[in-house]
N, C-alpha and C. Protein backbone atom coordinates (compact mmCIF):
# COMPACT_ATOMS: atom_id res chain seq x y z
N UNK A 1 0.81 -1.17 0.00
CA UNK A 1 0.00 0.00 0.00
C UNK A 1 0.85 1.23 0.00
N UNK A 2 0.41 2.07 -0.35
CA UNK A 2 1.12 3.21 -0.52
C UNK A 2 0.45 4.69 0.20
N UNK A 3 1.71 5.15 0.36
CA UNK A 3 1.16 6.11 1.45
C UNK A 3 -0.44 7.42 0.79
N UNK A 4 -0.39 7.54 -0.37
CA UNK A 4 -1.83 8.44 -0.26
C UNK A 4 -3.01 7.02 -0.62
N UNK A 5 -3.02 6.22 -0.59
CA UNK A 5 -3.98 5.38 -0.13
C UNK A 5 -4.47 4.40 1.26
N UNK A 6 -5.73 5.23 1.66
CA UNK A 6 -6.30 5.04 3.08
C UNK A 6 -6.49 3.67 2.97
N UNK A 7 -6.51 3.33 4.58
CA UNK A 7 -6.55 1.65 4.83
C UNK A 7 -7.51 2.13 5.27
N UNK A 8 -9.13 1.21 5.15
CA UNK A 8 -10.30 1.44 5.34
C UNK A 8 -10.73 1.18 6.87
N UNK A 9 -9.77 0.47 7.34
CA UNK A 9 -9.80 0.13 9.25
C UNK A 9 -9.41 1.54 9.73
N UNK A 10 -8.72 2.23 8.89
CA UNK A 10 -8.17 3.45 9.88
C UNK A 10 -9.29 4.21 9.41
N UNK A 11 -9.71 4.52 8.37
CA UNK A 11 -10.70 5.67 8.03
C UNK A 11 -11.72 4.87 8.81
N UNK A 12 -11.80 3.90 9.40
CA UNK A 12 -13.71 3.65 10.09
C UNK A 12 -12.83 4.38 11.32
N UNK A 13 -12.24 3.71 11.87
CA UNK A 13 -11.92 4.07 13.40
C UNK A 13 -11.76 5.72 13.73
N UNK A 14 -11.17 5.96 12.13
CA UNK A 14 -10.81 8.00 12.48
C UNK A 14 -12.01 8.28 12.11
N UNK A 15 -13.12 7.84 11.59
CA UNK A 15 -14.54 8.32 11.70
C UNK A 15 -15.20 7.98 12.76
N UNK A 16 -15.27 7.10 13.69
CA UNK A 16 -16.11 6.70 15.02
C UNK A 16 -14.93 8.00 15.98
N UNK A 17 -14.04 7.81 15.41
CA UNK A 17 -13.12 8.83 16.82
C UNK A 17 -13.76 10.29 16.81
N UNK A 18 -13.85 10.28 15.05
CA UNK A 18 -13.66 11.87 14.74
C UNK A 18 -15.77 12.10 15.56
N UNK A 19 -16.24 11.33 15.60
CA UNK A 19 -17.53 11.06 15.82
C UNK A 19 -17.89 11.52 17.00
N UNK A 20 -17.40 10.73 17.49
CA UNK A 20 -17.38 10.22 19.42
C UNK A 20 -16.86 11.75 20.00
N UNK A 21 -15.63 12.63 19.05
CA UNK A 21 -15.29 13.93 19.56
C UNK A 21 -16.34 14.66 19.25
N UNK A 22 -17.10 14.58 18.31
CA UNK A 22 -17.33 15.62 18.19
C UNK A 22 -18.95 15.38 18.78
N UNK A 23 -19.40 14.44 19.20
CA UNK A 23 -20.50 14.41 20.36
C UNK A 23 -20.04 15.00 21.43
N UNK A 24 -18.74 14.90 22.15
CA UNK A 24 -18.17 15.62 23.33
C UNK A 24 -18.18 17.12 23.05
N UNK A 25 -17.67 17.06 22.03
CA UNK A 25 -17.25 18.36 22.07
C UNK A 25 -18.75 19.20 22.23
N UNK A 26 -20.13 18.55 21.42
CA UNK A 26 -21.25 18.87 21.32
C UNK A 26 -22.00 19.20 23.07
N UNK A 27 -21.34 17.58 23.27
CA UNK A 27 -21.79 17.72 24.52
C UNK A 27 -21.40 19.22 25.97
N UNK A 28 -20.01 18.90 25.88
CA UNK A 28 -19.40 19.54 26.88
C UNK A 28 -18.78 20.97 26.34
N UNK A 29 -18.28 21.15 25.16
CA UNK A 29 -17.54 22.16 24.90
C UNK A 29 -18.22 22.96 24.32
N UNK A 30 -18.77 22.45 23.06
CA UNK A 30 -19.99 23.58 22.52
C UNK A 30 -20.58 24.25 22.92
N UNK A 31 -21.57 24.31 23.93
CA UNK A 31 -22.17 25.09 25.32
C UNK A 31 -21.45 26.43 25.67
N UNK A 32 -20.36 25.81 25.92
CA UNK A 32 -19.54 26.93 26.49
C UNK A 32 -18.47 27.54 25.94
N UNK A 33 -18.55 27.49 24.75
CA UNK A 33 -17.70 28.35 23.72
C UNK A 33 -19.03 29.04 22.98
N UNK A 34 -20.33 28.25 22.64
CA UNK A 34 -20.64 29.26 22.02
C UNK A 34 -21.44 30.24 23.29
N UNK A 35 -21.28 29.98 24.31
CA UNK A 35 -21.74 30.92 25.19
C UNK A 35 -20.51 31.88 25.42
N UNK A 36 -19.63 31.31 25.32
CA UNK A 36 -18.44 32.25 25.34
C UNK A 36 -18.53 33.71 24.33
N UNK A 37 -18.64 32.81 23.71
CA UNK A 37 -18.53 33.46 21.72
C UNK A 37 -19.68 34.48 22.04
N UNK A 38 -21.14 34.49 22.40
CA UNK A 38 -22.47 35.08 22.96
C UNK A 38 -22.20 36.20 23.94
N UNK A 39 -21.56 35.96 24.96
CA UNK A 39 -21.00 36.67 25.94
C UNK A 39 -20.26 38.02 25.50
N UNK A 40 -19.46 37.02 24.30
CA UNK A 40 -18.27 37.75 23.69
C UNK A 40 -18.85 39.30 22.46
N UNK A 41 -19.65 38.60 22.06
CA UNK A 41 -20.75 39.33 21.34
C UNK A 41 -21.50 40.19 21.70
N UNK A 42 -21.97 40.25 22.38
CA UNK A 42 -22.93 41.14 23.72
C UNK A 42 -21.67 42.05 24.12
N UNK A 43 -20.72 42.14 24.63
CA UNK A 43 -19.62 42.87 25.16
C UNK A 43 -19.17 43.70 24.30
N UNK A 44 -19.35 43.09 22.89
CA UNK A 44 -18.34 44.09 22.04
C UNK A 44 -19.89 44.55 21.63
N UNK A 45 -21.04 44.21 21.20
CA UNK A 45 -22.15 45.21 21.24
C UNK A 45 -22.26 46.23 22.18
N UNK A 46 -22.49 45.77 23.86
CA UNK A 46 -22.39 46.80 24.18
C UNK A 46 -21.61 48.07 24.25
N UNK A 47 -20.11 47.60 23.80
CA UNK A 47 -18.53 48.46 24.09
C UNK A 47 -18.78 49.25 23.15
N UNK A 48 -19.98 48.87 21.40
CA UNK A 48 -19.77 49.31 20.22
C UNK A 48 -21.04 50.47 21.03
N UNK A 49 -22.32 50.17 21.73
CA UNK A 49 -23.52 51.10 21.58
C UNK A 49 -22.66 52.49 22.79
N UNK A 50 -21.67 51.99 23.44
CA UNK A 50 -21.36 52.67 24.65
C UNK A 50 -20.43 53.93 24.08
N UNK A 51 -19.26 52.87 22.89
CA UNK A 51 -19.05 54.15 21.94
C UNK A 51 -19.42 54.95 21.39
N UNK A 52 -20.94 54.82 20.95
CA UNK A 52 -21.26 55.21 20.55
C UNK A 52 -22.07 56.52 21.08
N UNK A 53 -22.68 55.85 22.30
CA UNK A 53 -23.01 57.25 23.59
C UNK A 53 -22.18 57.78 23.82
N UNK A 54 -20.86 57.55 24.02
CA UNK A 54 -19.77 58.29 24.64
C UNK A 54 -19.19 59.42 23.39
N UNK A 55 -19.44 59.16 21.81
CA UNK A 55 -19.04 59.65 20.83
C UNK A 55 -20.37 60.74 21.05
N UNK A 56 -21.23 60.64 21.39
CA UNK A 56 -22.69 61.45 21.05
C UNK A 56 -22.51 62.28 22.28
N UNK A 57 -21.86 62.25 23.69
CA UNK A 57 -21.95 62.95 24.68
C UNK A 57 -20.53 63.99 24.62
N UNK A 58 -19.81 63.25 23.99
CA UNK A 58 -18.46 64.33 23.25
C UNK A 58 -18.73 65.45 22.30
N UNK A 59 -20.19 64.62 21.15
CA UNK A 59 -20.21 65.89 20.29
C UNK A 59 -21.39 67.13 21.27
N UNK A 60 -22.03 66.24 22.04
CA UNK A 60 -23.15 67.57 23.47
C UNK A 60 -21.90 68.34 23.77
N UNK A 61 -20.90 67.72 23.99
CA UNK A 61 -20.10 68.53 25.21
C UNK A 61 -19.54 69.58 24.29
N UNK A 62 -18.97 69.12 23.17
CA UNK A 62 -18.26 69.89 22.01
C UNK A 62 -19.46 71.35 21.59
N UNK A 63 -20.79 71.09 21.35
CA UNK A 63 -21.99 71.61 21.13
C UNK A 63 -21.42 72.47 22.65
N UNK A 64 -21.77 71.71 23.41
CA UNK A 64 -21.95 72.67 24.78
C UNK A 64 -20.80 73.63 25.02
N UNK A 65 -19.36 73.38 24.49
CA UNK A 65 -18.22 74.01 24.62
C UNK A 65 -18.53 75.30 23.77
N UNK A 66 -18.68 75.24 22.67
CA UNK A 66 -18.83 75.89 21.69
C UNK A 66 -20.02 76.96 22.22
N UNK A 67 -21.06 76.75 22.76
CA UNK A 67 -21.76 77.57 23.25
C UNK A 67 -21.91 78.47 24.61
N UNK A 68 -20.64 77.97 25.67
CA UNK A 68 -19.63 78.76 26.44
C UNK A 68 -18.93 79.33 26.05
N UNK A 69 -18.46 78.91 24.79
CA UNK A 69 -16.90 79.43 24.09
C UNK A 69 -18.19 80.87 23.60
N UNK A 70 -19.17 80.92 22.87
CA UNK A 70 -19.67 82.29 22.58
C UNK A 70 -20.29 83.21 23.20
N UNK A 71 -21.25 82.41 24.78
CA UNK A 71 -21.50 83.25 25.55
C UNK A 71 -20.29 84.12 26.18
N UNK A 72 -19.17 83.13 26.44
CA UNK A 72 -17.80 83.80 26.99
C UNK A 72 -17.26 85.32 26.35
N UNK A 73 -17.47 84.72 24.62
CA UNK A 73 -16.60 86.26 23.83
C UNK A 73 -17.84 87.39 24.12
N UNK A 74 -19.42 86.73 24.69
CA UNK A 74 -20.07 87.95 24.64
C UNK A 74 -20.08 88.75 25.60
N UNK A 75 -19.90 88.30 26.56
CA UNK A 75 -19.54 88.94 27.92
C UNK A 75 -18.40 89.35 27.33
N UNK A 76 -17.15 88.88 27.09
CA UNK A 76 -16.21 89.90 27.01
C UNK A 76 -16.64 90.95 26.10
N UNK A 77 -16.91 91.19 25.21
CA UNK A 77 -16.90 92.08 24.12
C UNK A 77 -18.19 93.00 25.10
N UNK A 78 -19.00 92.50 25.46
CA UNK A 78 -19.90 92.81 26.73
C UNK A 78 -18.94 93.98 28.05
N UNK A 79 -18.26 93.65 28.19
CA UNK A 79 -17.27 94.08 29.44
C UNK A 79 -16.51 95.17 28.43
N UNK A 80 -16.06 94.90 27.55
CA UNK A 80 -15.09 95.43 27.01
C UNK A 80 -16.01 96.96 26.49
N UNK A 81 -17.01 96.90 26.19
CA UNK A 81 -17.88 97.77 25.95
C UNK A 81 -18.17 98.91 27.09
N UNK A 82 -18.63 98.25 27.78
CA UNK A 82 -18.59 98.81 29.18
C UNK A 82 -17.63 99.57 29.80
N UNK A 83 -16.82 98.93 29.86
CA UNK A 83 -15.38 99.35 30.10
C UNK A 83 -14.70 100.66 29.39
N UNK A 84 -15.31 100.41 27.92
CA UNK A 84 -15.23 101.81 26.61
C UNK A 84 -16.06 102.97 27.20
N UNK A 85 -16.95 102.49 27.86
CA UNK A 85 -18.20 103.34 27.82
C UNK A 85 -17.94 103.96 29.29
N UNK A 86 -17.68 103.70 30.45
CA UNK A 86 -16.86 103.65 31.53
C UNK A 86 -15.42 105.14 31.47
N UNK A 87 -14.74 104.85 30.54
CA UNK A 87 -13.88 105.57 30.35
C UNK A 87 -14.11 106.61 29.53
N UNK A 88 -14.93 106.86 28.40
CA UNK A 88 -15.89 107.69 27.89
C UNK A 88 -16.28 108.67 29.01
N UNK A 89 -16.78 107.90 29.52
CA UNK A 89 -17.79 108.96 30.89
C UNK A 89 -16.71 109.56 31.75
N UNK A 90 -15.60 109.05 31.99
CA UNK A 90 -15.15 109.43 32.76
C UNK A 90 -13.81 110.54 32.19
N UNK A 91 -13.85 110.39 30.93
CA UNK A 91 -13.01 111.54 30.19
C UNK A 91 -13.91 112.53 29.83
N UNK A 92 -15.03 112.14 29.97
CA UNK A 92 -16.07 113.39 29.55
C UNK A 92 -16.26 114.10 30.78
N UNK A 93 -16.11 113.82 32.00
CA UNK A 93 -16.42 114.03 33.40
C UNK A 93 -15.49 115.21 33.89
N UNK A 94 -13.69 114.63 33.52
CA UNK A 94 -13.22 115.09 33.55
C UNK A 94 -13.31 116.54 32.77
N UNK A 95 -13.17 116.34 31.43
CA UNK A 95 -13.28 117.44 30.13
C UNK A 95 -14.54 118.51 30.89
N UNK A 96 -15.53 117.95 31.21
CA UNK A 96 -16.56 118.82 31.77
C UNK A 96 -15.85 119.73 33.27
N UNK A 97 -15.60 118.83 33.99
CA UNK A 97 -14.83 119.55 35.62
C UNK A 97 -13.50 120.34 35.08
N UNK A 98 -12.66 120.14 34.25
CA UNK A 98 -11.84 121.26 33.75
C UNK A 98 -12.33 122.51 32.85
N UNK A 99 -13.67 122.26 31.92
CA UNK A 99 -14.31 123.64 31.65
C UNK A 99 -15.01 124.10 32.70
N UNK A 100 -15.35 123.51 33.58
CA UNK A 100 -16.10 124.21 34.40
C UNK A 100 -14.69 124.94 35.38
N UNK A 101 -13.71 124.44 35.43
CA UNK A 101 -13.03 125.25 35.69
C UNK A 101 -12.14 126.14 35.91
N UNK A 102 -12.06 125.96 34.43
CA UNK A 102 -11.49 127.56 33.41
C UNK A 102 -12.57 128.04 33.49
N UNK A 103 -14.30 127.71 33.51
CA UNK A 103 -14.71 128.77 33.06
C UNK A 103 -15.08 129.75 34.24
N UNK A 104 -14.61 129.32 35.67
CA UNK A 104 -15.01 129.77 36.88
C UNK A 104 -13.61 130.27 36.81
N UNK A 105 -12.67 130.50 36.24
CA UNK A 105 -11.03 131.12 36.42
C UNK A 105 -11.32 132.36 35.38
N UNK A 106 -12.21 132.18 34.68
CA UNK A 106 -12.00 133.10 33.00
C UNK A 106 -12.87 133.99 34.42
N UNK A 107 -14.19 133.63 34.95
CA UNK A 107 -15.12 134.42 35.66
C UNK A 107 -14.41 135.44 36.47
N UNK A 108 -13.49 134.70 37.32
CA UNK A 108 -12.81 135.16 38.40
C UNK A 108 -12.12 136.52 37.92
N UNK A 109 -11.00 136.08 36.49
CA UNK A 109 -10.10 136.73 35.80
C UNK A 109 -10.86 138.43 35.66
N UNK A 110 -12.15 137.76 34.66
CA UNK A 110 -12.86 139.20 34.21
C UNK A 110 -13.55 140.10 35.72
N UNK A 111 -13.69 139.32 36.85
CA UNK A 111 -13.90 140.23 38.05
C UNK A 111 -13.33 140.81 38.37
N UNK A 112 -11.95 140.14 38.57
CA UNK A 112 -10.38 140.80 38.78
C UNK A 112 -10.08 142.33 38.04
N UNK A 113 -10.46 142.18 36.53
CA UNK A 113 -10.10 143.26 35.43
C UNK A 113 -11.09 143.97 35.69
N UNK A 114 -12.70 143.82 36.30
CA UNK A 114 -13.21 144.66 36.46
C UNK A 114 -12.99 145.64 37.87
N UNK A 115 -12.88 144.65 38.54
CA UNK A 115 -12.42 145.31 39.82
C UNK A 115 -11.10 146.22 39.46
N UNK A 116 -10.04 146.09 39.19
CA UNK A 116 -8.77 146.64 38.44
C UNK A 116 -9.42 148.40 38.13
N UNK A 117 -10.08 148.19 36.82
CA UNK A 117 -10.91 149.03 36.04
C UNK A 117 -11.74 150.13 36.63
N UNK A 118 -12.50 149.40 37.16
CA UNK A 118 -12.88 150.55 38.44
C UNK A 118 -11.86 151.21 39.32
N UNK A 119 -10.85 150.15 39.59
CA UNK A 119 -10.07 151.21 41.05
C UNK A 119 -9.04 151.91 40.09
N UNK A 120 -9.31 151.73 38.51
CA UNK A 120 -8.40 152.23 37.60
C UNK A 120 -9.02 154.01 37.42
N UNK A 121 -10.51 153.57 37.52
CA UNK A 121 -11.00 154.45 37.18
C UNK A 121 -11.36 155.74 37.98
N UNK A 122 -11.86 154.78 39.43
CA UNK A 122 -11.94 155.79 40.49
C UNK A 122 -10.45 156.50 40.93
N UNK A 123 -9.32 156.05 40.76
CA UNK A 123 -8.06 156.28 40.57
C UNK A 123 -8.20 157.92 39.29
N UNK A 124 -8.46 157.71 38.21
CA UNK A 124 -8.35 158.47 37.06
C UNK A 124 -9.27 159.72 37.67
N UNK A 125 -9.89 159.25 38.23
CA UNK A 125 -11.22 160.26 38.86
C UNK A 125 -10.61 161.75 39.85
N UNK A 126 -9.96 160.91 40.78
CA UNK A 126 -9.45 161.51 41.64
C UNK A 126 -7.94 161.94 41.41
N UNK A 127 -7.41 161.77 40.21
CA UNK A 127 -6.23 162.77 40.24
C UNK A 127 -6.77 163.29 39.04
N UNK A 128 -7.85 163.61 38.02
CA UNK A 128 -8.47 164.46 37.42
C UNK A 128 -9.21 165.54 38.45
N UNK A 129 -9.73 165.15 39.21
CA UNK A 129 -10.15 166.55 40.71
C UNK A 129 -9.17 166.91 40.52
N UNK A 130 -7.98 166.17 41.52
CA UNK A 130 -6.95 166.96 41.78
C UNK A 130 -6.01 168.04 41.49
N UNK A 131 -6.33 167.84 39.73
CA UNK A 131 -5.76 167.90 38.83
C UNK A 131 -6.59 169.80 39.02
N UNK A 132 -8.26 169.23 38.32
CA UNK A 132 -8.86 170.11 38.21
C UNK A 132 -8.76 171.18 39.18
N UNK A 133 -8.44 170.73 40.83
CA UNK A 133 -8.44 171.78 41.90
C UNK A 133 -6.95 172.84 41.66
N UNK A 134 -6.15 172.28 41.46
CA UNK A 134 -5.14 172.57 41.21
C UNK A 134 -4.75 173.69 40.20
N UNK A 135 -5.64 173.44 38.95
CA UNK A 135 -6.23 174.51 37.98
C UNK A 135 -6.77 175.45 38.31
N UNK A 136 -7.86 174.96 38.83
CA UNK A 136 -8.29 176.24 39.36
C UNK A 136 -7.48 177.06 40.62
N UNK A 137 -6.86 176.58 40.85
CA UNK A 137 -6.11 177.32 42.35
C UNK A 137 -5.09 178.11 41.52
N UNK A 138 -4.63 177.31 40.68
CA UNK A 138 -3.76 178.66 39.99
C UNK A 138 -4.20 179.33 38.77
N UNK A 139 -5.59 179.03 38.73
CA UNK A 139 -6.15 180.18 37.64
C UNK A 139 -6.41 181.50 38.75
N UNK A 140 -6.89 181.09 39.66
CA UNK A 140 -7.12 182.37 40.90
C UNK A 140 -6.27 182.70 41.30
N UNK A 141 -4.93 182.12 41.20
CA UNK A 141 -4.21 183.05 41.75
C UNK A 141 -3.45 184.37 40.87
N UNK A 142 -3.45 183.57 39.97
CA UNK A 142 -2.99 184.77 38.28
C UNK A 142 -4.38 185.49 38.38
N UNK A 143 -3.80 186.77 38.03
CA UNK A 143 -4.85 187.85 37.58
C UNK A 143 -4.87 186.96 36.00
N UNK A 144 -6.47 187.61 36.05
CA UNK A 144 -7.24 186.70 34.90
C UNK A 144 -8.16 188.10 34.62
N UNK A 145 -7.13 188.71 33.18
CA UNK A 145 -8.02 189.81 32.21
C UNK A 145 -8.79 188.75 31.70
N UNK A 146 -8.79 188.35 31.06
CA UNK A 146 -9.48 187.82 29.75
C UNK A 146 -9.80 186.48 29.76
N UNK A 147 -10.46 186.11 28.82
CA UNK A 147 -10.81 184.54 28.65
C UNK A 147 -9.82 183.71 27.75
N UNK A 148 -9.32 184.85 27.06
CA UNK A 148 -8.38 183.64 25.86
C UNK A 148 -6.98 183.33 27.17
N UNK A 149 -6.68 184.58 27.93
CA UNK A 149 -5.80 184.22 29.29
C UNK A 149 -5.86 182.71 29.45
N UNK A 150 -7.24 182.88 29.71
CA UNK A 150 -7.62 181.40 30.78
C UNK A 150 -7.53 180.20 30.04
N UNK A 151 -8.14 180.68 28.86
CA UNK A 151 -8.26 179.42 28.09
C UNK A 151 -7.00 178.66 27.37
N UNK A 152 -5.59 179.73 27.81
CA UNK A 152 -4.50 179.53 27.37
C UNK A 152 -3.92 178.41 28.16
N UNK A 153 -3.88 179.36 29.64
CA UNK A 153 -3.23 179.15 30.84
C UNK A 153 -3.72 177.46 30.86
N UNK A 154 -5.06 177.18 30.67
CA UNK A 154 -5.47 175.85 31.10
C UNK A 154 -5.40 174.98 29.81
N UNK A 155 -5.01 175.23 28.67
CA UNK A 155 -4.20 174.17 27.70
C UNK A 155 -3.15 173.90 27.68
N UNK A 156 -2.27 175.01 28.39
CA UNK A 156 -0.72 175.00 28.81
C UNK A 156 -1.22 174.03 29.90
N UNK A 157 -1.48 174.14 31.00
CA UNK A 157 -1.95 172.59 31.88
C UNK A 157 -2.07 171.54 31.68
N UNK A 158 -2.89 171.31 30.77
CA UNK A 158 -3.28 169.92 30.09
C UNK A 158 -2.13 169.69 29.78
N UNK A 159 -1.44 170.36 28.90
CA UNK A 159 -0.33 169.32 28.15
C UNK A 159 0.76 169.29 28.87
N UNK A 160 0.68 169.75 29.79
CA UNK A 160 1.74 169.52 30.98
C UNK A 160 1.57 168.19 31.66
N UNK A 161 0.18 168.04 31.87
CA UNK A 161 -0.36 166.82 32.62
C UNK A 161 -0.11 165.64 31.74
N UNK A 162 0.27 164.70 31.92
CA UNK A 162 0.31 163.26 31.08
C UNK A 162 -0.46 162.58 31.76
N UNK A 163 -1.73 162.02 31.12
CA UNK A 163 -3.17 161.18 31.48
C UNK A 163 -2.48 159.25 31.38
N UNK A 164 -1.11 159.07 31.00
CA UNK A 164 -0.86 157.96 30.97
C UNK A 164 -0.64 157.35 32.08
């Protein structure tokens, strides 16, 4: 006989063997491999539906980030506004409290010049009397023929006097 031709005693016996295993295996092993295999199945289903929640609660959170991320720039741009508007007021506050007070210095200034003006004037007043008494004291004391006399005598005065 030659080796690729089966001896028919061995092919019965490797068929009752191959037989007899595979009732065991039916019996005892099958059960619990394909419960294994079941088990195994279920696990990676659930691992696949869990990914799949966990992928769906990443894109909420991503959603949810994204919608902090814009309330966030609105408050800032919010603040930042404020903050514009804040300093606005408070350069205008200022700008206002410095005209108000130049314009209470300009007030002061022109009281000052008026006051000045007057004691400039009541000043001008009283050495024009003086002036005038003085004239007359020495028009009376010169004999006084005539009027063109007088009217001489007291232009020669004037221009003696300097009003500056």
């Amino acid at each position: 006989m030659g080796l690729l031709t089966p001896d028919p005693g061995l092919v019965f016996w490797t068929a009752i063997t191959f037989g007899i295993l595979v009732i065991l295996l039916r019996k005892f092993a099958w059960k619990p491999i394909l419960h294994a295999l079941r088990t195994r199945e279920e696990t990676i289903e659930f691992s696949l539906a869990a990914a799949a929640k966990a992928k769906a609660e990443i894109e909420d959170l991503n959603v949810e980030k994204e919608k902090i991320l814009i309330a966030a720039k609105d408050e800032r741009d919010s603040l930042i506004k404020e903050a514009r508007e804040l300093k606005q007021n408070i350069v205008d506050d200022a700008r206002n409290k410095a005209q108000e007070e130049a314009d209470k210095i300009i007030v002061s200034a022109r009281q000052q010049i008026e006051r000045e003006k007057s004691d400039a004037i009541q000043e001008m007043k009283r050495q024009v009397a003086e002036l005038s008494v003085n004239i007359a004291g020495k028009l009376l004391e010169q004999e006084l023929e005539s009027t063109d006399k007088q009217k001489a005598i007291i232009e020669r005065y004037l221009q003696e006097v300097n009003f500056n």
